[in-house]
PDB file of N, CA and C in Angstrom:
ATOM      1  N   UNK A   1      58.207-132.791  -5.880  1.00  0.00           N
ATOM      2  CA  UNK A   1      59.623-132.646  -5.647  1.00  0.00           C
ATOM      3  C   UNK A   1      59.976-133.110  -4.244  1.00  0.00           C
ATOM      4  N   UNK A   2      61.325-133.773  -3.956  1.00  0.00           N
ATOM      5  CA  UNK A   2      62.006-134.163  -3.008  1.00  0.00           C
ATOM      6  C   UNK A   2      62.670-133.295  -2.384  1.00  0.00           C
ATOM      7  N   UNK A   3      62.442-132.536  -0.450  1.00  0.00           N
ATOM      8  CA  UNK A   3      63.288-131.676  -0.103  1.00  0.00           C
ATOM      9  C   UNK A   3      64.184-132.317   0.755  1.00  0.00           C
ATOM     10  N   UNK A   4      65.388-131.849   0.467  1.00  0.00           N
ATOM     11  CA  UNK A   4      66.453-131.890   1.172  1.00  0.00           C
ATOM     12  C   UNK A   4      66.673-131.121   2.419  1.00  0.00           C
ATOM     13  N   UNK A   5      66.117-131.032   3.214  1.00  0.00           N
ATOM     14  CA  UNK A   5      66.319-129.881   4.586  1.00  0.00           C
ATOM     15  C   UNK A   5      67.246-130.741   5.829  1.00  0.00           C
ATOM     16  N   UNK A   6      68.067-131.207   5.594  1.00  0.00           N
ATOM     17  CA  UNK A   6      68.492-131.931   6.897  1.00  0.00           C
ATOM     18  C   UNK A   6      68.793-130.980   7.604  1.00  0.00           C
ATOM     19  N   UNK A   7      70.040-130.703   7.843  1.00  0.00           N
ATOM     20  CA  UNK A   7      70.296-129.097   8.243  1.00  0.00           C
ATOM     21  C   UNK A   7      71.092-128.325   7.275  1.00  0.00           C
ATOM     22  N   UNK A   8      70.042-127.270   6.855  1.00  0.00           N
ATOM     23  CA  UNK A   8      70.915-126.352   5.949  1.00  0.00           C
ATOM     24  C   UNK A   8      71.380-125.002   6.993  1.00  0.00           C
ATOM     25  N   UNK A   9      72.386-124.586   6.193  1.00  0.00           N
ATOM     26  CA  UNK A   9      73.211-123.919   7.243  1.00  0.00           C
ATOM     27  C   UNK A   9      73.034-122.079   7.088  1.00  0.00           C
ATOM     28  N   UNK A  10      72.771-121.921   8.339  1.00  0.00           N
ATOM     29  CA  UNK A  10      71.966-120.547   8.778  1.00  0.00           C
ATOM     30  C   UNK A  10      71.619-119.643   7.028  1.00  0.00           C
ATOM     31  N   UNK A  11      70.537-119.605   6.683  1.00  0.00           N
ATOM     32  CA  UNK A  11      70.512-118.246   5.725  1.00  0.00           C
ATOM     33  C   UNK A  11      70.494-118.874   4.436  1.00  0.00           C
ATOM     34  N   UNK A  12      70.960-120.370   4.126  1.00  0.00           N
ATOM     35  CA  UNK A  12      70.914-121.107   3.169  1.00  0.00           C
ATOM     36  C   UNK A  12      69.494-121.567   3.029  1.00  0.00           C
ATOM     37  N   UNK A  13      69.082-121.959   1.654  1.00  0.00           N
ATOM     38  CA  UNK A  13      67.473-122.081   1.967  1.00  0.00           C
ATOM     39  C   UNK A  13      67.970-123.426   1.245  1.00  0.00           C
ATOM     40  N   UNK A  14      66.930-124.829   2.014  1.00  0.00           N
ATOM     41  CA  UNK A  14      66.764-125.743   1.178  1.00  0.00           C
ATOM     42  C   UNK A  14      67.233-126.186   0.155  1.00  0.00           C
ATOM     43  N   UNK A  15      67.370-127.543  -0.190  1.00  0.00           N
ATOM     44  CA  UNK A  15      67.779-127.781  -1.311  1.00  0.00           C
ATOM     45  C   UNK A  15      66.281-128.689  -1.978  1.00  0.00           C
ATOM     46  N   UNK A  16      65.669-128.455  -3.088  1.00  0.00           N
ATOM     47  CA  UNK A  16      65.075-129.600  -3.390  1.00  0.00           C
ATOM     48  C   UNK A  16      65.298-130.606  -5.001  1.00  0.00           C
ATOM     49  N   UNK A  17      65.079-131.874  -4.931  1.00  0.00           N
ATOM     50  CA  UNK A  17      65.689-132.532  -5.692  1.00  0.00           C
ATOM     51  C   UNK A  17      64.705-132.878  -6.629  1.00  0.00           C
ATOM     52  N   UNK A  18      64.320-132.914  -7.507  1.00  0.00           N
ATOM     53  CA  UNK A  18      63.608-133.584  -8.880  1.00  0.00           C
ATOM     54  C   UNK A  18      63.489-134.661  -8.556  1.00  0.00           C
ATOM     55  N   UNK A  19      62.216-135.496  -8.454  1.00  0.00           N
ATOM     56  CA  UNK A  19      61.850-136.677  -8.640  1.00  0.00           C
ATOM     57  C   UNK A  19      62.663-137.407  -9.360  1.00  0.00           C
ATOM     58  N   UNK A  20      62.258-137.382 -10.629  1.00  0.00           N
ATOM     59  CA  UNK A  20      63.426-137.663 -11.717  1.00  0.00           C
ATOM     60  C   UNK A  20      64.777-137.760 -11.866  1.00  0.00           C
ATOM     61  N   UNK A  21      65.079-136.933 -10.990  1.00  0.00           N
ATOM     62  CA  UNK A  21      66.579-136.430 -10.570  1.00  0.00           C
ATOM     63  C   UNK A  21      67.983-137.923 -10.855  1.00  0.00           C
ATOM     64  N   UNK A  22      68.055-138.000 -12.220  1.00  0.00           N
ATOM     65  CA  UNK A  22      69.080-139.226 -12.141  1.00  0.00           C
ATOM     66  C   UNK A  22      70.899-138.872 -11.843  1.00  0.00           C
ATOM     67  N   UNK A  23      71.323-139.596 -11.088  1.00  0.00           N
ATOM     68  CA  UNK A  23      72.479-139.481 -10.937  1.00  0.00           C
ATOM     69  C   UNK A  23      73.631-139.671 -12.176  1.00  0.00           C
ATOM     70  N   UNK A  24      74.654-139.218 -12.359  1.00  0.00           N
ATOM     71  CA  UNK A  24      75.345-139.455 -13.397  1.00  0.00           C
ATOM     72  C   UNK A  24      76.843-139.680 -12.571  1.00  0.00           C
ATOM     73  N   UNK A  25      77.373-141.037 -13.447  1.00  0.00           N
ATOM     74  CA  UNK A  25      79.065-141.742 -12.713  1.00  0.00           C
ATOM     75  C   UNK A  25      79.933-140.796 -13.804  1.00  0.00           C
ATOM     76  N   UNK A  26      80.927-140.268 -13.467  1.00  0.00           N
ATOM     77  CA  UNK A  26      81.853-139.594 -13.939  1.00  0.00           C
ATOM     78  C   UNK A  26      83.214-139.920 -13.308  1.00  0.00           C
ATOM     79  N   UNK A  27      84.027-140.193 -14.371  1.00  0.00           N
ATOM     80  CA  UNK A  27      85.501-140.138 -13.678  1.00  0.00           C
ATOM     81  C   UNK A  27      86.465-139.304 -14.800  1.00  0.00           C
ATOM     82  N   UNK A  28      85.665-138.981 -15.372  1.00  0.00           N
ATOM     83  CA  UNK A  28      86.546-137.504 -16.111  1.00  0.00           C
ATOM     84  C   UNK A  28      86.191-136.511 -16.077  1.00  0.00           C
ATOM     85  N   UNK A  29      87.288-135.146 -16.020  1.00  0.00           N
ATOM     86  CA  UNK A  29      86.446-133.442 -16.114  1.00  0.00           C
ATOM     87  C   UNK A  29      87.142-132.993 -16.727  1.00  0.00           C
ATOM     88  N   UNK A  30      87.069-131.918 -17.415  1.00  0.00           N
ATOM     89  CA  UNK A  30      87.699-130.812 -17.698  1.00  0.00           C
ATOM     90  C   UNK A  30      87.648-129.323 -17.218  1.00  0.00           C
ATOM     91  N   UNK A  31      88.173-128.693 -16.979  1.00  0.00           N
ATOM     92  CA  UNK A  31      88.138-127.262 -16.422  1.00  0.00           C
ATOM     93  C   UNK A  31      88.371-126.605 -17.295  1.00  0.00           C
ATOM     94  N   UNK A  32      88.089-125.211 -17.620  1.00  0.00           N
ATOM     95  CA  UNK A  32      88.504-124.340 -18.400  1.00  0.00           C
ATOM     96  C   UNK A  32      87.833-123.041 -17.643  1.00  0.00           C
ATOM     97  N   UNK A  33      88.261-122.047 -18.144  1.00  0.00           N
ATOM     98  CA  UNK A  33      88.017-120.569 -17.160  1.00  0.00           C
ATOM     99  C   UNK A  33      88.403-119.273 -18.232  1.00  0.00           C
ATOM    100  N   UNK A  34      87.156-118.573 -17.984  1.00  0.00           N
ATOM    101  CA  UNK A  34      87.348-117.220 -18.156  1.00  0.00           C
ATOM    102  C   UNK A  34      87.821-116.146 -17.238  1.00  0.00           C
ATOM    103  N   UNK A  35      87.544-114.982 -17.151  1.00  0.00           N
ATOM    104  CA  UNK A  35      88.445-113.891 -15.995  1.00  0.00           C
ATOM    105  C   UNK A  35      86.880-113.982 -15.104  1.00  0.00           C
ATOM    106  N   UNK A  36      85.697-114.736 -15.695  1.00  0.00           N
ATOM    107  CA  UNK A  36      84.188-114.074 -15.034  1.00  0.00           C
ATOM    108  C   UNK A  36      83.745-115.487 -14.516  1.00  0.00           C
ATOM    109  N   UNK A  37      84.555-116.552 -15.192  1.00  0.00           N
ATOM    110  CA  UNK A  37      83.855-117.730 -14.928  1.00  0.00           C
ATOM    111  C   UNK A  37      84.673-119.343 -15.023  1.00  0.00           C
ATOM    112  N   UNK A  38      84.621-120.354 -14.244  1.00  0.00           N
ATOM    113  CA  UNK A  38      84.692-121.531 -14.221  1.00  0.00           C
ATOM    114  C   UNK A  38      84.102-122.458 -14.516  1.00  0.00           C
ATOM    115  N   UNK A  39      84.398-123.105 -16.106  1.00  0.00           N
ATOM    116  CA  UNK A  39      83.695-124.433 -16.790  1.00  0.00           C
ATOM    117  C   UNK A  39      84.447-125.252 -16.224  1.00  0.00           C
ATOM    118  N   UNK A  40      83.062-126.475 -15.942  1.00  0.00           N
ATOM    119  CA  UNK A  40      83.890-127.908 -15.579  1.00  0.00           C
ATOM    120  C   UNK A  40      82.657-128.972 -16.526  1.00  0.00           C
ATOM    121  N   UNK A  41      83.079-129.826 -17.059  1.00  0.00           N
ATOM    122  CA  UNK A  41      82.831-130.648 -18.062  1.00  0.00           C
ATOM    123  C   UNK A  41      82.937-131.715 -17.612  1.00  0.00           C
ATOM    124  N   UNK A  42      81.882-132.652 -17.167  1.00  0.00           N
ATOM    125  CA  UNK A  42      81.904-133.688 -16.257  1.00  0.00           C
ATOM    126  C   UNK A  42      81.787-134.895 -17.471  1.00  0.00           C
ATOM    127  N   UNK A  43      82.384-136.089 -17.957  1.00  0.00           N
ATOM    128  CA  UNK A  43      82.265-137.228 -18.976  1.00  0.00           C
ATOM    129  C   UNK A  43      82.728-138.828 -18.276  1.00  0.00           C
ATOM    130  N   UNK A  44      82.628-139.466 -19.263  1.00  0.00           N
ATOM    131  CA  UNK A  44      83.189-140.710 -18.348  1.00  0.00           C
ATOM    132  C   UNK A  44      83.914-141.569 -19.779  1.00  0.00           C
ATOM    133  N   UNK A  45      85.080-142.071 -19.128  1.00  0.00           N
ATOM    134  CA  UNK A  45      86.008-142.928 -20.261  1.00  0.00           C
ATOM    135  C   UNK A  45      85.568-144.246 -19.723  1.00  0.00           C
ATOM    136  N   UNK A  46      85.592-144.829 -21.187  1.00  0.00           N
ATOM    137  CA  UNK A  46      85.528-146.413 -21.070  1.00  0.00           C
ATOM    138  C   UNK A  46      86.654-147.238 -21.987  1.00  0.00           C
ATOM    139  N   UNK A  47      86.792-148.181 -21.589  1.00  0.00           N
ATOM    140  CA  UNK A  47      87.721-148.986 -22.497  1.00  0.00           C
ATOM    141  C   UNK A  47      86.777-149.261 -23.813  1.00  0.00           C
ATOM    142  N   UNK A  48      87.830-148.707 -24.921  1.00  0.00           N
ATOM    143  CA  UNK A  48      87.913-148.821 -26.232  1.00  0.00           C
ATOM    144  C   UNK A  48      87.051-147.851 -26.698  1.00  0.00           C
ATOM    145  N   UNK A  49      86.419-146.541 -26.211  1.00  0.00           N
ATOM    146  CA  UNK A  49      85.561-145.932 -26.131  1.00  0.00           C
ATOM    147  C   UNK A  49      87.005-144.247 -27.403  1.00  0.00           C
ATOM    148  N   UNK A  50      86.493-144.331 -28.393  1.00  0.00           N
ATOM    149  CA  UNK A  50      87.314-143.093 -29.256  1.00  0.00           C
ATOM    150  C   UNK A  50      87.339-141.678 -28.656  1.00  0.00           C
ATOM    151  N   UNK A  51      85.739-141.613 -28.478  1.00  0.00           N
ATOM    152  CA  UNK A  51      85.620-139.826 -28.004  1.00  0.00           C
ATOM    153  C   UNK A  51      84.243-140.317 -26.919  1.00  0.00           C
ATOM    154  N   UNK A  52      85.024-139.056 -25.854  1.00  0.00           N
ATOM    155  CA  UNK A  52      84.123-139.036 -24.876  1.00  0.00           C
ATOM    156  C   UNK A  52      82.696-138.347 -24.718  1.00  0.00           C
ATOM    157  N   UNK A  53      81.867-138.331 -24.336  1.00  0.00           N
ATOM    158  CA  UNK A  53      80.623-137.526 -24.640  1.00  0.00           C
ATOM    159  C   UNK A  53      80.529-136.696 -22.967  1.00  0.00           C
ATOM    160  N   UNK A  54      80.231-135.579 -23.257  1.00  0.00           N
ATOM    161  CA  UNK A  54      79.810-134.349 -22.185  1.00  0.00           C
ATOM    162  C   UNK A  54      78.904-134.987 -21.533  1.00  0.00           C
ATOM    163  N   UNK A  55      78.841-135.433 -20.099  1.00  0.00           N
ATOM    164  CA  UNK A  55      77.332-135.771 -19.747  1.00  0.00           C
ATOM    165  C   UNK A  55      76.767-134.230 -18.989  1.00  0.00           C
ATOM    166  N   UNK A  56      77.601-133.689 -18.021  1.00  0.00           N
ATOM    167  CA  UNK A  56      76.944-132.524 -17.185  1.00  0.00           C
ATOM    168  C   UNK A  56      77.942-131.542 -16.922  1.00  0.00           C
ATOM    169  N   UNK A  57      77.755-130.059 -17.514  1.00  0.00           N
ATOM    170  CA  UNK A  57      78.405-129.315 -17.248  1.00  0.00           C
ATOM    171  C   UNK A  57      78.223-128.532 -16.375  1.00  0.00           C
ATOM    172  N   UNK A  58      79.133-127.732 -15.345  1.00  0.00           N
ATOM    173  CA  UNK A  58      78.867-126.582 -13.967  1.00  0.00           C
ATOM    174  C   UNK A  58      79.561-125.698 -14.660  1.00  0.00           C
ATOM    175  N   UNK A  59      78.967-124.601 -13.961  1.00  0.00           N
ATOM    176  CA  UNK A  59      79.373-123.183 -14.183  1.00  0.00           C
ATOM    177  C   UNK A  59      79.417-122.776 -12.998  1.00  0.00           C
ATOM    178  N   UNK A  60      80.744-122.139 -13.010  1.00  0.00           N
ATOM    179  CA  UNK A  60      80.596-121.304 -11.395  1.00  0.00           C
ATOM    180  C   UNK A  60      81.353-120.214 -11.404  1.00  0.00           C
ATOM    181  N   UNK A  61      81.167-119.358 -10.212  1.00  0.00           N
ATOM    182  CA  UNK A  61      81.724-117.835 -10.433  1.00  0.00           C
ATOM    183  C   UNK A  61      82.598-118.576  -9.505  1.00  0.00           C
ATOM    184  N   UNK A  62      84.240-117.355  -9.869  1.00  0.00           N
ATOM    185  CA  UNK A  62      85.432-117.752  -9.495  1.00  0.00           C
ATOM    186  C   UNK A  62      85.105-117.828  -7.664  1.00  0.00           C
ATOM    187  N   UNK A  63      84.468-116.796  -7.008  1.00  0.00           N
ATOM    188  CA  UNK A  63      84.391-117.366  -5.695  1.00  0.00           C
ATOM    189  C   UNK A  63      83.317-118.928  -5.245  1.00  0.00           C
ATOM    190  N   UNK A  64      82.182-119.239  -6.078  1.00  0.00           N
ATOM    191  CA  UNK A  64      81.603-120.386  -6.289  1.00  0.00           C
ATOM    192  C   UNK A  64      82.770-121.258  -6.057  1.00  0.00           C
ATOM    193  N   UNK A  65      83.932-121.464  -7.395  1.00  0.00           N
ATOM    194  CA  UNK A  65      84.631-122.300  -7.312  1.00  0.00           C
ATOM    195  C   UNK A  65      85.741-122.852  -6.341  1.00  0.00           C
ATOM    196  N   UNK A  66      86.042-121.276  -5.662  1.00  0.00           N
ATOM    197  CA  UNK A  66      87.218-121.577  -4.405  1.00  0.00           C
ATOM    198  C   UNK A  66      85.741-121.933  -3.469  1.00  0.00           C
ATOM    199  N   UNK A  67      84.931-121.625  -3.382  1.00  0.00           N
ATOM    200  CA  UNK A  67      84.735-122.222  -2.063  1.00  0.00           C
ATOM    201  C   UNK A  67      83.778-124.019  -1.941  1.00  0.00           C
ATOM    202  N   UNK A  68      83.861-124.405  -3.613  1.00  0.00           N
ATOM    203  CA  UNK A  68      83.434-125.480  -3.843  1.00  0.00           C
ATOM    204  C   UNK A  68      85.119-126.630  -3.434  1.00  0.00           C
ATOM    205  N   UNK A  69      85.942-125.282  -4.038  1.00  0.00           N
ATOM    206  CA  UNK A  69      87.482-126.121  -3.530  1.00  0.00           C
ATOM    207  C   UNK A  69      87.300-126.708  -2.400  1.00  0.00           C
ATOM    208  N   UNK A  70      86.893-125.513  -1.155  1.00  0.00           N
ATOM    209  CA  UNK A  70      87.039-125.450  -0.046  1.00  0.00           C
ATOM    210  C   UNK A  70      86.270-126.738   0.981  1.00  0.00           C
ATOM    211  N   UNK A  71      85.260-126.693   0.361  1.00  0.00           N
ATOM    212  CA  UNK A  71      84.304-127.374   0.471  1.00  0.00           C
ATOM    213  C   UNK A  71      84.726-129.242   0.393  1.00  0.00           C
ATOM    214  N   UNK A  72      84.829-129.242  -0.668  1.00  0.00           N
ATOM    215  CA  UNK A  72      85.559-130.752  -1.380  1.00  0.00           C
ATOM    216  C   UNK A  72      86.933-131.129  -0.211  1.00  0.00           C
ATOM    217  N   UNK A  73      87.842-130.253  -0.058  1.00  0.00           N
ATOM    218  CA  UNK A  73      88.263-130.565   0.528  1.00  0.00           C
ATOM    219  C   UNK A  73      88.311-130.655   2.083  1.00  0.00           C
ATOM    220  N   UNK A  74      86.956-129.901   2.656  1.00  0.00           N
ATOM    221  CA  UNK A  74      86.733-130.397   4.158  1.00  0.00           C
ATOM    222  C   UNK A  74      86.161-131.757   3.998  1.00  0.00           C
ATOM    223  N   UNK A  75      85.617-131.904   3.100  1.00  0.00           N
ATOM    224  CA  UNK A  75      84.760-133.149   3.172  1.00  0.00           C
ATOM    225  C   UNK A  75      85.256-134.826   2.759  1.00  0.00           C
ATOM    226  N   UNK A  76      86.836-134.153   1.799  1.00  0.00           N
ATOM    227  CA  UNK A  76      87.643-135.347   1.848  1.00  0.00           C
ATOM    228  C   UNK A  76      88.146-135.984   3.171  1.00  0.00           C
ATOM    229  N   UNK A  77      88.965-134.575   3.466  1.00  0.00           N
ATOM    230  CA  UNK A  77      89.417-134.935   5.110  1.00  0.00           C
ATOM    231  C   UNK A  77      88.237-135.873   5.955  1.00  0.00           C
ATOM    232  N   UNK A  78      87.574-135.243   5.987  1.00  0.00           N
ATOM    233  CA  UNK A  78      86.245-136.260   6.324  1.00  0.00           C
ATOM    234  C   UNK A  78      86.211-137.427   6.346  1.00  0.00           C
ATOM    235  N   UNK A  79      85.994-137.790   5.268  1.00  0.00           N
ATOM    236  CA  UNK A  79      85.983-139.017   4.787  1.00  0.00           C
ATOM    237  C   UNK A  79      87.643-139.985   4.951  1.00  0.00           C
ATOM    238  N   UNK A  80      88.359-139.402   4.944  1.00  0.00           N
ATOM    239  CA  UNK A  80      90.043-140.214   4.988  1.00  0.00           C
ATOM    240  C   UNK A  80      89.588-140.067   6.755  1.00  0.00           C
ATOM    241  N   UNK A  81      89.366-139.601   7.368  1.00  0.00           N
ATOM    242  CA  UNK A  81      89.448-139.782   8.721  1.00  0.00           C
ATOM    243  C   UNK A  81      88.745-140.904   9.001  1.00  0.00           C
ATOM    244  N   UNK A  82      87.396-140.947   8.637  1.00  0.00           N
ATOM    245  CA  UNK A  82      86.897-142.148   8.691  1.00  0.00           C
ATOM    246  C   UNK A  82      87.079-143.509   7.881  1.00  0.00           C
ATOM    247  N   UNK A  83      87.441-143.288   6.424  1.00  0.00           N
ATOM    248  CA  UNK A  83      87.913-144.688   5.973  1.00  0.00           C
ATOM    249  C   UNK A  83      89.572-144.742   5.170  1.00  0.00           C
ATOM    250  N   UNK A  84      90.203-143.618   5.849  1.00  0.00           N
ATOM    251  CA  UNK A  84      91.578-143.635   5.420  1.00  0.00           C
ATOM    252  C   UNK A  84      92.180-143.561   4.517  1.00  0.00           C
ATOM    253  N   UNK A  85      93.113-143.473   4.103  1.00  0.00           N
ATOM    254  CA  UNK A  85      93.749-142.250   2.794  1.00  0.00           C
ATOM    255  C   UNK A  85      93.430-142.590   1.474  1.00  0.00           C
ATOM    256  N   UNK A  86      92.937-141.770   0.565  1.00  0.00           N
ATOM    257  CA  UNK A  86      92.304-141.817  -0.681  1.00  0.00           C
ATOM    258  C   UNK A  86      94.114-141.918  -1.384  1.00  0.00           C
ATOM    259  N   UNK A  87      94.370-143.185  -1.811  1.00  0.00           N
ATOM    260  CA  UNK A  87      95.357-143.621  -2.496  1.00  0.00           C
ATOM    261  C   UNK A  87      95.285-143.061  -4.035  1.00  0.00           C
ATOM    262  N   UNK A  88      95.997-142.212  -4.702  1.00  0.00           N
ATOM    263  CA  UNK A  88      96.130-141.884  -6.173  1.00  0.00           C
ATOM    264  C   UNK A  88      97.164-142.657  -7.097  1.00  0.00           C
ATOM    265  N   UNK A  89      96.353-143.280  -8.172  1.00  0.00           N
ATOM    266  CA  UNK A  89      97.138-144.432  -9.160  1.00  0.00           C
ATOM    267  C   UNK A  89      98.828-143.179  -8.892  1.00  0.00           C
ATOM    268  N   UNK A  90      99.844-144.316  -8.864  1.00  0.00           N
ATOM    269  CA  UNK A  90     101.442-143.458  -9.346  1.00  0.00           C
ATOM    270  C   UNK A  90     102.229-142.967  -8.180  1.00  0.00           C
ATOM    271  N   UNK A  91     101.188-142.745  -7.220  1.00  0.00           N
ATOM    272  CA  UNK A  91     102.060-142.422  -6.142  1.00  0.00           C
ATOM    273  C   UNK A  91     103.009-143.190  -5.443  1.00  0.00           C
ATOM    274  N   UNK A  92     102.656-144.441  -5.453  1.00  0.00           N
ATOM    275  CA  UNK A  92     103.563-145.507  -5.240  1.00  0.00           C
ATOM    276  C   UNK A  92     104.001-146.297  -6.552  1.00  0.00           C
ATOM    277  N   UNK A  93     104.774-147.706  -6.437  1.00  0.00           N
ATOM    278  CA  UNK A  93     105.287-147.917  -7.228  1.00  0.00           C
ATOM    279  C   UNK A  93     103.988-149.194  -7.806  1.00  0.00           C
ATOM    280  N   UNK A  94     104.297-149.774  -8.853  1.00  0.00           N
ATOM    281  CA  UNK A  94     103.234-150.555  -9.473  1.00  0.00           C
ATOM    282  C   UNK A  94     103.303-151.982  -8.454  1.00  0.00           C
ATOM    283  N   UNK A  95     104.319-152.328  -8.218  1.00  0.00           N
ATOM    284  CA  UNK A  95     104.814-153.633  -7.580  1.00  0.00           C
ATOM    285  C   UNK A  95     104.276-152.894  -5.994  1.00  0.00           C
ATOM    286  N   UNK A  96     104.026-152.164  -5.470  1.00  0.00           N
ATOM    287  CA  UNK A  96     103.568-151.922  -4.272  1.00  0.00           C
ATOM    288  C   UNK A  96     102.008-151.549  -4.316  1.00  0.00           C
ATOM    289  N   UNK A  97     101.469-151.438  -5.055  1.00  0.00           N
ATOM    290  CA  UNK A  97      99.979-150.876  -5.760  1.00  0.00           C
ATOM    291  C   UNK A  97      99.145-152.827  -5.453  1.00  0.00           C
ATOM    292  N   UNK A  98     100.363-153.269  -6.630  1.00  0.00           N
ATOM    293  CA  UNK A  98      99.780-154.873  -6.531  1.00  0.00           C
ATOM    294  C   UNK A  98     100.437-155.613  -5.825  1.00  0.00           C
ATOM    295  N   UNK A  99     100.951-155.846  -4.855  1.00  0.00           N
ATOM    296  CA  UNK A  99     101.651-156.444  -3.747  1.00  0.00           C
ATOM    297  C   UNK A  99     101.913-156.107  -2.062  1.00  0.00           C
ATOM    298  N   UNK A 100     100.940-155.110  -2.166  1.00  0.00           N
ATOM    299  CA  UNK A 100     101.695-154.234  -0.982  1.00  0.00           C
ATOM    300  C   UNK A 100     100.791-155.140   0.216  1.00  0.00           C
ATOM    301  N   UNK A 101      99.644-156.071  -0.370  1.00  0.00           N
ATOM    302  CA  UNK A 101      98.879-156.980   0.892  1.00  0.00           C
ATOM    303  C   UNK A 101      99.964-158.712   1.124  1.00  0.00           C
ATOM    304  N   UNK A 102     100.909-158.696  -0.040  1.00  0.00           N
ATOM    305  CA  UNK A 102     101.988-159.668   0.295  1.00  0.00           C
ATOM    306  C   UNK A 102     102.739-159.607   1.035  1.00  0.00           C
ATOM    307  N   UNK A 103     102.889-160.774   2.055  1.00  0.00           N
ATOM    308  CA  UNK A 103     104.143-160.473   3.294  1.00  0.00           C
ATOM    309  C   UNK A 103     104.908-162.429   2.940  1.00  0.00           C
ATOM    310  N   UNK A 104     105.817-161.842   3.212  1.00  0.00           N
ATOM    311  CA  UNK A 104     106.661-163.477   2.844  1.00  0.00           C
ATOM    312  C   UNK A 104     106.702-164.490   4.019  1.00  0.00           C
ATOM    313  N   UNK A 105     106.614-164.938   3.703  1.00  0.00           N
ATOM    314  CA  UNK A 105     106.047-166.453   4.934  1.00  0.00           C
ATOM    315  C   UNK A 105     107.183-165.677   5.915  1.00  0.00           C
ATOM    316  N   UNK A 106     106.853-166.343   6.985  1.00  0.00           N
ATOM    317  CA  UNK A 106     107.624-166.379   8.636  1.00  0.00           C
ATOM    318  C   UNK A 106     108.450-167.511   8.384  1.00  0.00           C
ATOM    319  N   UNK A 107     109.773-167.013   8.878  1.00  0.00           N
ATOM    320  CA  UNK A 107     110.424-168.551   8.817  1.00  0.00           C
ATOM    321  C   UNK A 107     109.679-169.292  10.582  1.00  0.00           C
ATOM    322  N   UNK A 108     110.295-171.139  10.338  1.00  0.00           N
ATOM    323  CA  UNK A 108     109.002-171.503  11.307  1.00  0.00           C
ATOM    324  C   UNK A 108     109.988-171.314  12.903  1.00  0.00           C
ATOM    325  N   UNK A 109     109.152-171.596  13.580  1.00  0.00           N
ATOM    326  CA  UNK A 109     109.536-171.128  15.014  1.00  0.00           C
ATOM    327  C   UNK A 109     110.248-172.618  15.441  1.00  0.00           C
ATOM    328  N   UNK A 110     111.950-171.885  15.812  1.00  0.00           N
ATOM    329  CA  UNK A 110     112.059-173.513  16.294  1.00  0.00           C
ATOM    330  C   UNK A 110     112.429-172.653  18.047  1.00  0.00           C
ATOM    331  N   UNK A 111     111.944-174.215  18.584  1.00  0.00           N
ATOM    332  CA  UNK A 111     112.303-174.083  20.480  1.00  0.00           C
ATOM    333  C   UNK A 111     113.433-174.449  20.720  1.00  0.00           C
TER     334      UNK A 111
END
């Protein structure tokens, strides 16, 4: 097994990783919740794809999950500080999504 010790933080023990350990790409989840617990249902959509298949599910206790919130989001900030704002499809308009690196010629410089 592969350990992870970079710095784990006071009282936390290690993380170690499975050889084997394959990564999985996901850009879909689902959440669902009991009063004891938080399902998240990790899958991935493809074009022309009918039904999606479950690849990896988490379970977490409701404080697990706020502080996985918590977590995710120090680490976005993070990351937008260093490579700048995580843009979400809709927030702008479509014509600014695909145009927004277009600038219209300069008219020319007369002396």
């Amino acid at each position: 097994m592969n350990s992870e010790a970079k710095n784990p933080a006071p009282g936390i023990p290690p993380m170690e990783l499975p050889e084997d350990l394959e990564p999985v790409y996901s850009n879909m989840a689902r959440i669902s919740h009991t009063p004891s617990e938080l399902t998240v249902d990790f899958a991935r959509m493809l074009p022309g794809q009918k039904q999606m298949k479950v690849l990896a599910r988490m379970l977490l206790s409701p404080v697990g999950a706020k502080l996985l919130l918590r977590a995710l989001a120090e680490n976005i900030a993070r990351y937008e500080a260093s490579f700048g704002e995580i843009r979400l499809p809709g927030e702008t308009g479509l014509a600014s999504d695909l145009f927004r690196q277009v600038h219209p010629p300069e008219p020319p410089k007369t002396e």
